[in-house]
C-alpha atoms as a PDB file:
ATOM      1  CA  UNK A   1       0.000   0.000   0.000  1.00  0.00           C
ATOM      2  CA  UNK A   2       1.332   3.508  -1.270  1.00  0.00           C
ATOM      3  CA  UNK A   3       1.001   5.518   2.332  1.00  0.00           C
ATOM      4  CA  UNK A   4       0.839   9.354   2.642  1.00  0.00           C
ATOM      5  CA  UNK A   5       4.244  10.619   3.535  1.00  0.00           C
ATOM      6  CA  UNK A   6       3.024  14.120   5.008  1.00  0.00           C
ATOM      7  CA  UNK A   7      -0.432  15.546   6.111  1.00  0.00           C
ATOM      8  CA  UNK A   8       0.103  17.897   3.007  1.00  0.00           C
ATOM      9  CA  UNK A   9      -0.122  14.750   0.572  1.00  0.00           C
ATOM     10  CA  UNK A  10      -2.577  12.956   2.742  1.00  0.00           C
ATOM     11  CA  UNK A  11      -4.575  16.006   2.172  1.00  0.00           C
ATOM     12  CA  UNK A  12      -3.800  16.177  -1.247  1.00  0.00           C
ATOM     13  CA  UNK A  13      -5.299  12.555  -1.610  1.00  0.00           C
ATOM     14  CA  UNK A  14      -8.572  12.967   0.276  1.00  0.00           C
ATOM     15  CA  UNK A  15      -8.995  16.671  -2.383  1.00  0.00           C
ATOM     16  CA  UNK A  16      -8.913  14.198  -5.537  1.00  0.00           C
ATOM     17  CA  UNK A  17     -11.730  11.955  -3.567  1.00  0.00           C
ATOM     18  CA  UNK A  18     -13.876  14.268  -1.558  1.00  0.00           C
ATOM     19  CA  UNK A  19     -16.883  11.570  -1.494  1.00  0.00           C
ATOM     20  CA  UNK A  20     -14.446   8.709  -0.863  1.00  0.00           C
ATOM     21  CA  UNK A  21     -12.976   6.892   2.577  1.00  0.00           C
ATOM     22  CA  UNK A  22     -10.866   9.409   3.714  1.00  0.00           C
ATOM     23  CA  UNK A  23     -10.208   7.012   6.810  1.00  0.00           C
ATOM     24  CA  UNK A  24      -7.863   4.565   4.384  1.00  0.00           C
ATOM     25  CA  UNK A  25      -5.258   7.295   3.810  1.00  0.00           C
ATOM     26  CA  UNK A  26      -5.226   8.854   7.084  1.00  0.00           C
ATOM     27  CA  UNK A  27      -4.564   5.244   7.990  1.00  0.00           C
ATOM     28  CA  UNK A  28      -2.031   4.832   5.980  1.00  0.00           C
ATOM     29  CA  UNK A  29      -0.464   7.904   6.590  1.00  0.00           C
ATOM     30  CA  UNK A  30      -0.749   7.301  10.723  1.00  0.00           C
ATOM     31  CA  UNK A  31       1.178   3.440   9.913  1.00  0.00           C
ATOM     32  CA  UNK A  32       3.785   5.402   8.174  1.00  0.00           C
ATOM     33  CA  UNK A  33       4.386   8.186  10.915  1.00  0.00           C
ATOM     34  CA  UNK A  34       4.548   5.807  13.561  1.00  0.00           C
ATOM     35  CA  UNK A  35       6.969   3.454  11.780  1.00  0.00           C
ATOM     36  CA  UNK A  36       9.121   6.282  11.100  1.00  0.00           C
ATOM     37  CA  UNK A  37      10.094   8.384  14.264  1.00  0.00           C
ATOM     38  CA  UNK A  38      12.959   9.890  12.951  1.00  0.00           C
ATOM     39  CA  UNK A  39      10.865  11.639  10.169  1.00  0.00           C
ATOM     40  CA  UNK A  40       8.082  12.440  12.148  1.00  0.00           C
ATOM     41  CA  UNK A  41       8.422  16.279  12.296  1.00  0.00           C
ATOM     42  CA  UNK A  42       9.208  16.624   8.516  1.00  0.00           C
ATOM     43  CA  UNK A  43       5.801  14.842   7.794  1.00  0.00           C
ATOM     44  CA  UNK A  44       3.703  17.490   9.826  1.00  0.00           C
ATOM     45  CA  UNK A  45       5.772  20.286   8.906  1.00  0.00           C
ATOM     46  CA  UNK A  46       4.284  21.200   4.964  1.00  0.00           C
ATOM     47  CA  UNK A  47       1.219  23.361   4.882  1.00  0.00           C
ATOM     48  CA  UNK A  48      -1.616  20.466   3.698  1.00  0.00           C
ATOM     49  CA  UNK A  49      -3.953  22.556   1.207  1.00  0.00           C
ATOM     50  CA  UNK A  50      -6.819  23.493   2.155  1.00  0.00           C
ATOM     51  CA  UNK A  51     -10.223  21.481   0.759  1.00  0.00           C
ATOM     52  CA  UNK A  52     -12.899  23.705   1.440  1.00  0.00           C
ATOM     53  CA  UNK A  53     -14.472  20.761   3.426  1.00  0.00           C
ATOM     54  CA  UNK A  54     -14.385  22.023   6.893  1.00  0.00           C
ATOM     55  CA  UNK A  55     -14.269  19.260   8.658  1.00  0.00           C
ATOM     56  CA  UNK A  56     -11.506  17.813   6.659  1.00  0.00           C
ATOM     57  CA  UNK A  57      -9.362  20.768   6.901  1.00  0.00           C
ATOM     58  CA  UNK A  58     -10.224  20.939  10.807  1.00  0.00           C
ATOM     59  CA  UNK A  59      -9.276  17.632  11.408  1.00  0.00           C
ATOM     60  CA  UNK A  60      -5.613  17.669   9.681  1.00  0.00           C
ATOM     61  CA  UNK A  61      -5.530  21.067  11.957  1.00  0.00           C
ATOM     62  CA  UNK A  62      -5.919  18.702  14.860  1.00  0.00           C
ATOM     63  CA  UNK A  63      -4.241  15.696  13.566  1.00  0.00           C
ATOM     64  CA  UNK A  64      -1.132  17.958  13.348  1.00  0.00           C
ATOM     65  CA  UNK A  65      -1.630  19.567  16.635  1.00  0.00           C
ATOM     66  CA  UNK A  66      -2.301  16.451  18.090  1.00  0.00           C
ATOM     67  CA  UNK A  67       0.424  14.339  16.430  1.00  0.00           C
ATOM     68  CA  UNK A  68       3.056  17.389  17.635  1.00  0.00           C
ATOM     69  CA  UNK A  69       1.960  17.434  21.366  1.00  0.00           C
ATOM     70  CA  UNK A  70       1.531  13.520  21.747  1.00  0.00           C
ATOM     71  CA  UNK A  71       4.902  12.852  20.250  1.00  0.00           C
ATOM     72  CA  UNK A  72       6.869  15.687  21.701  1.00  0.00           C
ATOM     73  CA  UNK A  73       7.431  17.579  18.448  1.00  0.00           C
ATOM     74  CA  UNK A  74       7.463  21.670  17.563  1.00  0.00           C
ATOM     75  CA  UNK A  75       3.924  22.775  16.456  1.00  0.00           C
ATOM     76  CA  UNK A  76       3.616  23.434  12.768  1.00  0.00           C
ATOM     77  CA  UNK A  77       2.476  27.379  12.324  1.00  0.00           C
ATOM     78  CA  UNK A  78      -0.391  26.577   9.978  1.00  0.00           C
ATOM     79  CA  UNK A  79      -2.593  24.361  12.670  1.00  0.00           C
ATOM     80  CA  UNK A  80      -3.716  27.657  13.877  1.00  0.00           C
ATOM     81  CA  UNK A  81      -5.109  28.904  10.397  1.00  0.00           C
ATOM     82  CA  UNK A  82      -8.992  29.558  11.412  1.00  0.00           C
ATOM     83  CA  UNK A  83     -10.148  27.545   8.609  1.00  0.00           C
ATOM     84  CA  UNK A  84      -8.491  24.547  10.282  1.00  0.00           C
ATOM     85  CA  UNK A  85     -11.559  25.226  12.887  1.00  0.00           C
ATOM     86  CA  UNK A  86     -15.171  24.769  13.048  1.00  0.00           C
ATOM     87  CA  UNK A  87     -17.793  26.586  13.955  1.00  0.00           C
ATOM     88  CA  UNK A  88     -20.432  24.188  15.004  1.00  0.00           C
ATOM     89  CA  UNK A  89     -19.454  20.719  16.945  1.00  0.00           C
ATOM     90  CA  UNK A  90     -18.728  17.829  14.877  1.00  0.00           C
ATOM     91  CA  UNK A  91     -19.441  14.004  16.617  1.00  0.00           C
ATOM     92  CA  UNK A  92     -18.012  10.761  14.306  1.00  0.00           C
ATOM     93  CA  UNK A  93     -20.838   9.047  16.031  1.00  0.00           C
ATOM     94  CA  UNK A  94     -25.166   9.845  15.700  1.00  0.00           C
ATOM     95  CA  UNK A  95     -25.910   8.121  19.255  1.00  0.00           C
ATOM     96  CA  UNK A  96     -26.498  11.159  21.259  1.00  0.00           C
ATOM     97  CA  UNK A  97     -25.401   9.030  24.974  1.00  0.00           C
ATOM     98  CA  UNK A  98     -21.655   8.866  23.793  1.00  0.00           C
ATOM     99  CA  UNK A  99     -21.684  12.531  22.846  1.00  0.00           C
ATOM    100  CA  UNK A 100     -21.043  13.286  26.707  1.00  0.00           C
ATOM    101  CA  UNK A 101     -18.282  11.082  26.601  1.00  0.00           C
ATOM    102  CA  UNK A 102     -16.202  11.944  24.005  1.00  0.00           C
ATOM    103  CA  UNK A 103     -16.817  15.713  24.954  1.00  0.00           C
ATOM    104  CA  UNK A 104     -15.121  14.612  28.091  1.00  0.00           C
ATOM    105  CA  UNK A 105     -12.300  12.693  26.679  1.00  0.00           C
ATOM    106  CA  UNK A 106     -11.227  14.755  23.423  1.00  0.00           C
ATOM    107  CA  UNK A 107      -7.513  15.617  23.107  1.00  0.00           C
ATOM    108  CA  UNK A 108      -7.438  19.118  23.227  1.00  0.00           C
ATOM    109  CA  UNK A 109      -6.224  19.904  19.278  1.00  0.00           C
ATOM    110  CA  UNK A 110      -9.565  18.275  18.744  1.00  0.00           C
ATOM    111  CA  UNK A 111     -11.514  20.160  21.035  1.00  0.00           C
ATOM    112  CA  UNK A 112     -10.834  23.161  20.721  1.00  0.00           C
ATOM    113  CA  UNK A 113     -12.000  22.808  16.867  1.00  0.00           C
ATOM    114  CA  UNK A 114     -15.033  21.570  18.475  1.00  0.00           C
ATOM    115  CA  UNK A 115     -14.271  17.864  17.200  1.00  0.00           C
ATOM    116  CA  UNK A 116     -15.426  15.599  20.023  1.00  0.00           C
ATOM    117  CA  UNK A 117     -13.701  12.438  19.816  1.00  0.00           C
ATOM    118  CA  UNK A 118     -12.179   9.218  21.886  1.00  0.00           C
ATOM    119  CA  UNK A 119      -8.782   9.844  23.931  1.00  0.00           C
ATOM    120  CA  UNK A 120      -6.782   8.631  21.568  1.00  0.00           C
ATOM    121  CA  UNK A 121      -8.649   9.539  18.086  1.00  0.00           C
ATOM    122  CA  UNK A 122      -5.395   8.888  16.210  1.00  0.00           C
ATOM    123  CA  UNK A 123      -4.446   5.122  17.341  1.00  0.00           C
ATOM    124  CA  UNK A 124      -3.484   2.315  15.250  1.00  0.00           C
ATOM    125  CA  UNK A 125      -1.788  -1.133  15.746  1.00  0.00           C
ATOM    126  CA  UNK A 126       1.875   0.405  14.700  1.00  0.00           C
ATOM    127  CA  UNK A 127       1.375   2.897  17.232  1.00  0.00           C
ATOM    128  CA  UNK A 128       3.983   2.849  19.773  1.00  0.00           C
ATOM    129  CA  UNK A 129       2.827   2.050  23.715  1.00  0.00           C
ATOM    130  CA  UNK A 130       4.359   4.353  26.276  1.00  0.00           C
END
């Protein structure tokens, strides 16, 4: 599988495919950063464009936020760009009980873009434990 080498190209991928599964190249793209810690800042570092889609372009804001606190890395300037924010609250889940929840438990990069989300939104198998 061809993975996403930066948030700029993952973003780059999910432009050509608005409609499609955005959630195969952010996977992709999250295998490849954790296999790679050595290149981990140079793959949050370029600008990604921006879509027009806000939730897409709020959640590479947070995925690069988030990716630069968890991992101990210097924040990229461009996370703070208000269109990588929303302006109404945006649940990856309909059933209204775990809304609570996940307003509880979002990282803050996602909160604060009003993306409520599980404690760790960004997990994978490759991730590293510790």
């Amino acid at each position: 599988m061809n993975r996403p080498a930066t948030l700029a190209e993952l973003a780059r991928r999910i432009g050509v495919d608005p409609d499609g599964d955005g959630h195969i190249p952010v996977a992709g793209f999250l295998d490849n950063f954790y296999m790679n810690p050595a290149a981990r800042q140079g793959m949050i570092d370029p600008e990604p464009p921006l879509l027009g889609i806000g939730t897409w372009d709020a959640m590479l804001g947070a995925m690069g936020e988030h990716l630069a606190r968890r991992w101990d890395l210097r924040l990229p300037p461009w996370i703070d760009q208000p269109e990588r924010f929303l302006k109404e609250p945006c649940f990856p889940t309909p059933l209204e009980g775990l809304k609570p929840m996940l307003i509880a438990q979002s990282p803050l990069a996602f909160r604060r873009r009003l993306i409520f989300v599980e404690r760790e939104p960004l997990s994978r198998a490759r991730m590293p434990r510790g």
